[in-house]
C-alpha atoms as a PDB file:
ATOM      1  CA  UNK A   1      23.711 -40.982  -9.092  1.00  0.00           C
ATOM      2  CA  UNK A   2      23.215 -39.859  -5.206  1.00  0.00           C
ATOM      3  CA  UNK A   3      24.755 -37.196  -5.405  1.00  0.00           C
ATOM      4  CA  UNK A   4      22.371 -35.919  -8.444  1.00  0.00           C
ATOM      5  CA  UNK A   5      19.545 -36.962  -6.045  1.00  0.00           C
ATOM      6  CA  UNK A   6      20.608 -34.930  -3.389  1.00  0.00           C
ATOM      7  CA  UNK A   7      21.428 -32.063  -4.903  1.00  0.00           C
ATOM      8  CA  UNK A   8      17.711 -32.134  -7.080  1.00  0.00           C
ATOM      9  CA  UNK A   9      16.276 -32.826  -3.576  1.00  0.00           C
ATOM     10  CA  UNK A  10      18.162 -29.566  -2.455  1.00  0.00           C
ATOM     11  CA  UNK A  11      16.834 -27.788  -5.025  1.00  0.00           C
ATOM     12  CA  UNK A  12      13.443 -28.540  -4.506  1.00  0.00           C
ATOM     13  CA  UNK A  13      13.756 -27.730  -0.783  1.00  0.00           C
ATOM     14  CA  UNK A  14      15.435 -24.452  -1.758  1.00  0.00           C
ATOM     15  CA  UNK A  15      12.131 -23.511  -4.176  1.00  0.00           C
ATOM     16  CA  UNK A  16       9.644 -25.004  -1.564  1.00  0.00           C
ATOM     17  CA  UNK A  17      11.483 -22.555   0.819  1.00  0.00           C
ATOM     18  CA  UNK A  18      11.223 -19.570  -0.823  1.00  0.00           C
ATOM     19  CA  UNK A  19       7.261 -20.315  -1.769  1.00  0.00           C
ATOM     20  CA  UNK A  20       6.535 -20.420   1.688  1.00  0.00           C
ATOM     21  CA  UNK A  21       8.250 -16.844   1.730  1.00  0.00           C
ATOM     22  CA  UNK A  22       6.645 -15.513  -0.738  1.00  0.00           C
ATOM     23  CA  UNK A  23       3.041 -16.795  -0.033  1.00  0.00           C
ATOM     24  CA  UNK A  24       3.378 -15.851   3.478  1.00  0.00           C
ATOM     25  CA  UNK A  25       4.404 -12.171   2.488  1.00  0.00           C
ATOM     26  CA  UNK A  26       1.362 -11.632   0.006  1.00  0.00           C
ATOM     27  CA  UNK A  27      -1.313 -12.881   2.588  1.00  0.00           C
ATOM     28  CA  UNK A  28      -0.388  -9.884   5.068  1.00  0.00           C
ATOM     29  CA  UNK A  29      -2.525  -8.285   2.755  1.00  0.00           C
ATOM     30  CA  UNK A  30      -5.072 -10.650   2.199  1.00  0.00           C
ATOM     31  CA  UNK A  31      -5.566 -12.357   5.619  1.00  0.00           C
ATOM     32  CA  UNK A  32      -6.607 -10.144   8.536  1.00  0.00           C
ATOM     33  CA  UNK A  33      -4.340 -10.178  11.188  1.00  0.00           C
ATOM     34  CA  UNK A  34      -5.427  -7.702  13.761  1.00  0.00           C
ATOM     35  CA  UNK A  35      -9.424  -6.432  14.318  1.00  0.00           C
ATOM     36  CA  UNK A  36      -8.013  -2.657  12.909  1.00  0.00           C
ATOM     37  CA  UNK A  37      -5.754  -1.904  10.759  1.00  0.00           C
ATOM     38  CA  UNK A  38      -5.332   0.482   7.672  1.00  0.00           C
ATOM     39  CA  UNK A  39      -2.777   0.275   4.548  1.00  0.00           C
ATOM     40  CA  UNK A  40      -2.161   3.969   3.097  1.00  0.00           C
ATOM     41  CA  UNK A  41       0.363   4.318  -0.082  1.00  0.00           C
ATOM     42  CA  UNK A  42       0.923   7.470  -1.738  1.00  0.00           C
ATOM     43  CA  UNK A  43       2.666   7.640  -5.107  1.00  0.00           C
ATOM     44  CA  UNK A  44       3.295  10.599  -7.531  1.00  0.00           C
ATOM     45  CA  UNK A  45       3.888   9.972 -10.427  1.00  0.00           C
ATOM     46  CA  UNK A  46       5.711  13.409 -12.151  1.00  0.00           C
ATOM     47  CA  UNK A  47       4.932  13.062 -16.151  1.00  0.00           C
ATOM     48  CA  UNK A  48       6.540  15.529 -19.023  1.00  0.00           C
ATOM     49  CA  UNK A  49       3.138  17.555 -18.436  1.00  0.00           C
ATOM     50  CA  UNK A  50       1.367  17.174 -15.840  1.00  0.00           C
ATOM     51  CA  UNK A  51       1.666  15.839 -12.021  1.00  0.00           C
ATOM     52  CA  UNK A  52      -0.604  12.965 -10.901  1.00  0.00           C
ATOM     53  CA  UNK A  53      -0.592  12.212  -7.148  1.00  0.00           C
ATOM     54  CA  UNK A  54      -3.170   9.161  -5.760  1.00  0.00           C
ATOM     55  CA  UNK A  55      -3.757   7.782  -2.529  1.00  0.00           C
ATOM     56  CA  UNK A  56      -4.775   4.336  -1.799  1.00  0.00           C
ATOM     57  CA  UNK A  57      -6.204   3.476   1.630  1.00  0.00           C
ATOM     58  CA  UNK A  58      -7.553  -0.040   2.343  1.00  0.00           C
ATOM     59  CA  UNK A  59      -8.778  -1.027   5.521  1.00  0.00           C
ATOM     60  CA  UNK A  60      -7.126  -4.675   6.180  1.00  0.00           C
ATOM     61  CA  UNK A  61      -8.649  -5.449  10.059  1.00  0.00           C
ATOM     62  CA  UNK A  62     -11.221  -7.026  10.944  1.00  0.00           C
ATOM     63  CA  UNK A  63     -13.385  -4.515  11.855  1.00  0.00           C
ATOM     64  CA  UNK A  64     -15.017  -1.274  10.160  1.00  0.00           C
ATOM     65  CA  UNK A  65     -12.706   1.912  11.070  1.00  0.00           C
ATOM     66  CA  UNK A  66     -14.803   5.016  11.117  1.00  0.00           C
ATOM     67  CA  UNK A  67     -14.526   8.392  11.020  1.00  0.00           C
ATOM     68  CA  UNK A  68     -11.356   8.107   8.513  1.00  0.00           C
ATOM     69  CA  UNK A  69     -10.050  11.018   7.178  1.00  0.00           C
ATOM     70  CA  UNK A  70      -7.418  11.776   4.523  1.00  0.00           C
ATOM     71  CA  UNK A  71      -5.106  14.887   5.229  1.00  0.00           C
ATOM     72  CA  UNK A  72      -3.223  15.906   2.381  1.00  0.00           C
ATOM     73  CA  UNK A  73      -1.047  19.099   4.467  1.00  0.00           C
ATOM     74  CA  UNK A  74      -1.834  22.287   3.461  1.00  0.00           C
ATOM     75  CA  UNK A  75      -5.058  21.965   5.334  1.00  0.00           C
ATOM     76  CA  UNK A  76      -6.731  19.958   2.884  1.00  0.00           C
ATOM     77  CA  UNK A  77      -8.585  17.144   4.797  1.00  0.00           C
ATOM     78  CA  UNK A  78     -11.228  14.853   3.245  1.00  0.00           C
ATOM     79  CA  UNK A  79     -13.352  13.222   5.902  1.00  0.00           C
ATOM     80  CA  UNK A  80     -14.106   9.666   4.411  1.00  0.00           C
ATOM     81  CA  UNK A  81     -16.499   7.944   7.028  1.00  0.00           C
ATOM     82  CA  UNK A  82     -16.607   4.654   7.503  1.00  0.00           C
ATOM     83  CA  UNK A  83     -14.524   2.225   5.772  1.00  0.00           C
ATOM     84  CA  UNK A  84     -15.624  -1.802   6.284  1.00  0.00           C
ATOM     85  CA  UNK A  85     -13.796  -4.171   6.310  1.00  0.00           C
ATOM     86  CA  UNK A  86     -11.805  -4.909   3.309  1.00  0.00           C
ATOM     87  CA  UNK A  87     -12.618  -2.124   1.673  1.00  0.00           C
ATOM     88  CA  UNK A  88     -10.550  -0.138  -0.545  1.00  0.00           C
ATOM     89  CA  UNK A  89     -11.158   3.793  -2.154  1.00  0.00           C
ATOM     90  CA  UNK A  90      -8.478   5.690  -3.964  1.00  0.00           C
ATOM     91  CA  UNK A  91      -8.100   9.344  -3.538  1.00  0.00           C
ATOM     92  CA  UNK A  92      -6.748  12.292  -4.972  1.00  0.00           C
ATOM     93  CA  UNK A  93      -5.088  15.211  -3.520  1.00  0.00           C
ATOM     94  CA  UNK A  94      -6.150  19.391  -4.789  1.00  0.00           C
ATOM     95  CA  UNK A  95      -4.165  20.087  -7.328  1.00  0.00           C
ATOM     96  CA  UNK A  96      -2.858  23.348  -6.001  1.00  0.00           C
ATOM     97  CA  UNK A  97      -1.737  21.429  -2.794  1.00  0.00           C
ATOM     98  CA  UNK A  98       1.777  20.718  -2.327  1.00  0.00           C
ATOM     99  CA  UNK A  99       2.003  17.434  -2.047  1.00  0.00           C
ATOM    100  CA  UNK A 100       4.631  16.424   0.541  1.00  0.00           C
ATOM    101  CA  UNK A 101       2.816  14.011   2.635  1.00  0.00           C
ATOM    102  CA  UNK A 102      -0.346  12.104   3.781  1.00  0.00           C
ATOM    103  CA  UNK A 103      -2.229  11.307   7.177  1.00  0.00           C
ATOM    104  CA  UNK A 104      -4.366   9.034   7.645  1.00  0.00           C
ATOM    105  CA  UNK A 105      -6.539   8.742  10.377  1.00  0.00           C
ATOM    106  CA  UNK A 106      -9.713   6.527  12.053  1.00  0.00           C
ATOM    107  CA  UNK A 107     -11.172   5.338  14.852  1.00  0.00           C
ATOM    108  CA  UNK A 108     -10.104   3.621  16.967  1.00  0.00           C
ATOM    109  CA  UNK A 109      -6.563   5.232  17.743  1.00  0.00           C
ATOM    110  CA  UNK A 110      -4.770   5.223  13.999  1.00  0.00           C
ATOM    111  CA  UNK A 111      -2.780   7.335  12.732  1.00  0.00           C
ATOM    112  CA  UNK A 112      -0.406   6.463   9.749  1.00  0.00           C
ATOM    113  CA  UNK A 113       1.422   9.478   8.503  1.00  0.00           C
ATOM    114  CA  UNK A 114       3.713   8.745   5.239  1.00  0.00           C
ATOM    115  CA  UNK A 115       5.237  10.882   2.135  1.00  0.00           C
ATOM    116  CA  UNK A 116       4.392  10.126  -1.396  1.00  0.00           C
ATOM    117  CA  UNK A 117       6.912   7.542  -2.929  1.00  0.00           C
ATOM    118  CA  UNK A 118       7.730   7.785  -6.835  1.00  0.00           C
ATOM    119  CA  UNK A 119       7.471   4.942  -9.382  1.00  0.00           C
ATOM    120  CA  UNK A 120      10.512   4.146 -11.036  1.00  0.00           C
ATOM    121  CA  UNK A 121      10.679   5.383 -14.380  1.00  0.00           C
ATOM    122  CA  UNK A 122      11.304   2.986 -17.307  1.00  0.00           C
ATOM    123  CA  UNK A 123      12.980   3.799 -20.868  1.00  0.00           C
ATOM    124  CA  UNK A 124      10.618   4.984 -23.484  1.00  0.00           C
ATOM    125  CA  UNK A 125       7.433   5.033 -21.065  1.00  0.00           C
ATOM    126  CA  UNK A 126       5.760   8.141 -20.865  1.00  0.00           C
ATOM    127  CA  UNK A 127       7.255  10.689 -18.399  1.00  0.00           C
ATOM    128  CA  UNK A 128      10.407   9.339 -18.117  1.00  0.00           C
END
């Protein structure tokens, strides 16, 4: 009967364990950590049809970051503003740009430069 105990107390260690993991990786996103900071993804997603390219970019400091602006390459740059704190805006890229990167930057000193990553596709969803 110990044994069972200690190996259901294991388990429950084990769980509690990988919680804590878990929790602590999803509030980097939630919980400020610094006064500025900015989160940019870019995903392209390549259907039968048609190409459709987004950019998310979330400020996650503190602070407002101004003068933020988007470049897509190309020389297509779209000058945002100001972005407050915890704010989020989704953007989209000219169509007739290429598409091979983002940059991101703001005041004070950021700069996040990144290329677009690709969902993966699943069976029988469109596109794939």
């Amino acid at each position: 009967m110990k044994k069972y105990t200690v190996l259901i107390g294991a388990g429950i260690g084990i769980i509690a364990i990988i919680g804590t993991i878990i929790a602590f990786d999803i509030s980097k996103f939630a919980i400020p950590t610094q006064d500025y900071d900015i989160f940019v993804d870019p995903l392209i997603d390549d259907q039968y049809l048609f190409v459709m390219a987004r950019v998310t970019v979330q400020n996650t400091g503190f602070k407002p970051l101004t003068n933020v602006k988007v470049n897509f390459g190309g020389g297509d740059i779209l000058e945002i503003g100001t972005l407050d704190a915890g704010e989020k805006i989704l953007v989209s890229p000219p169509q007739e740009n290429e598409m091979k990167f983002v940059q991101v930057s703001a005041d004070p000193d950021i700069f996040v430069s990144k290329i677009y990553r690709t969902p993966p596709k699943l069976f029988g969803m469109m596109g794939s």
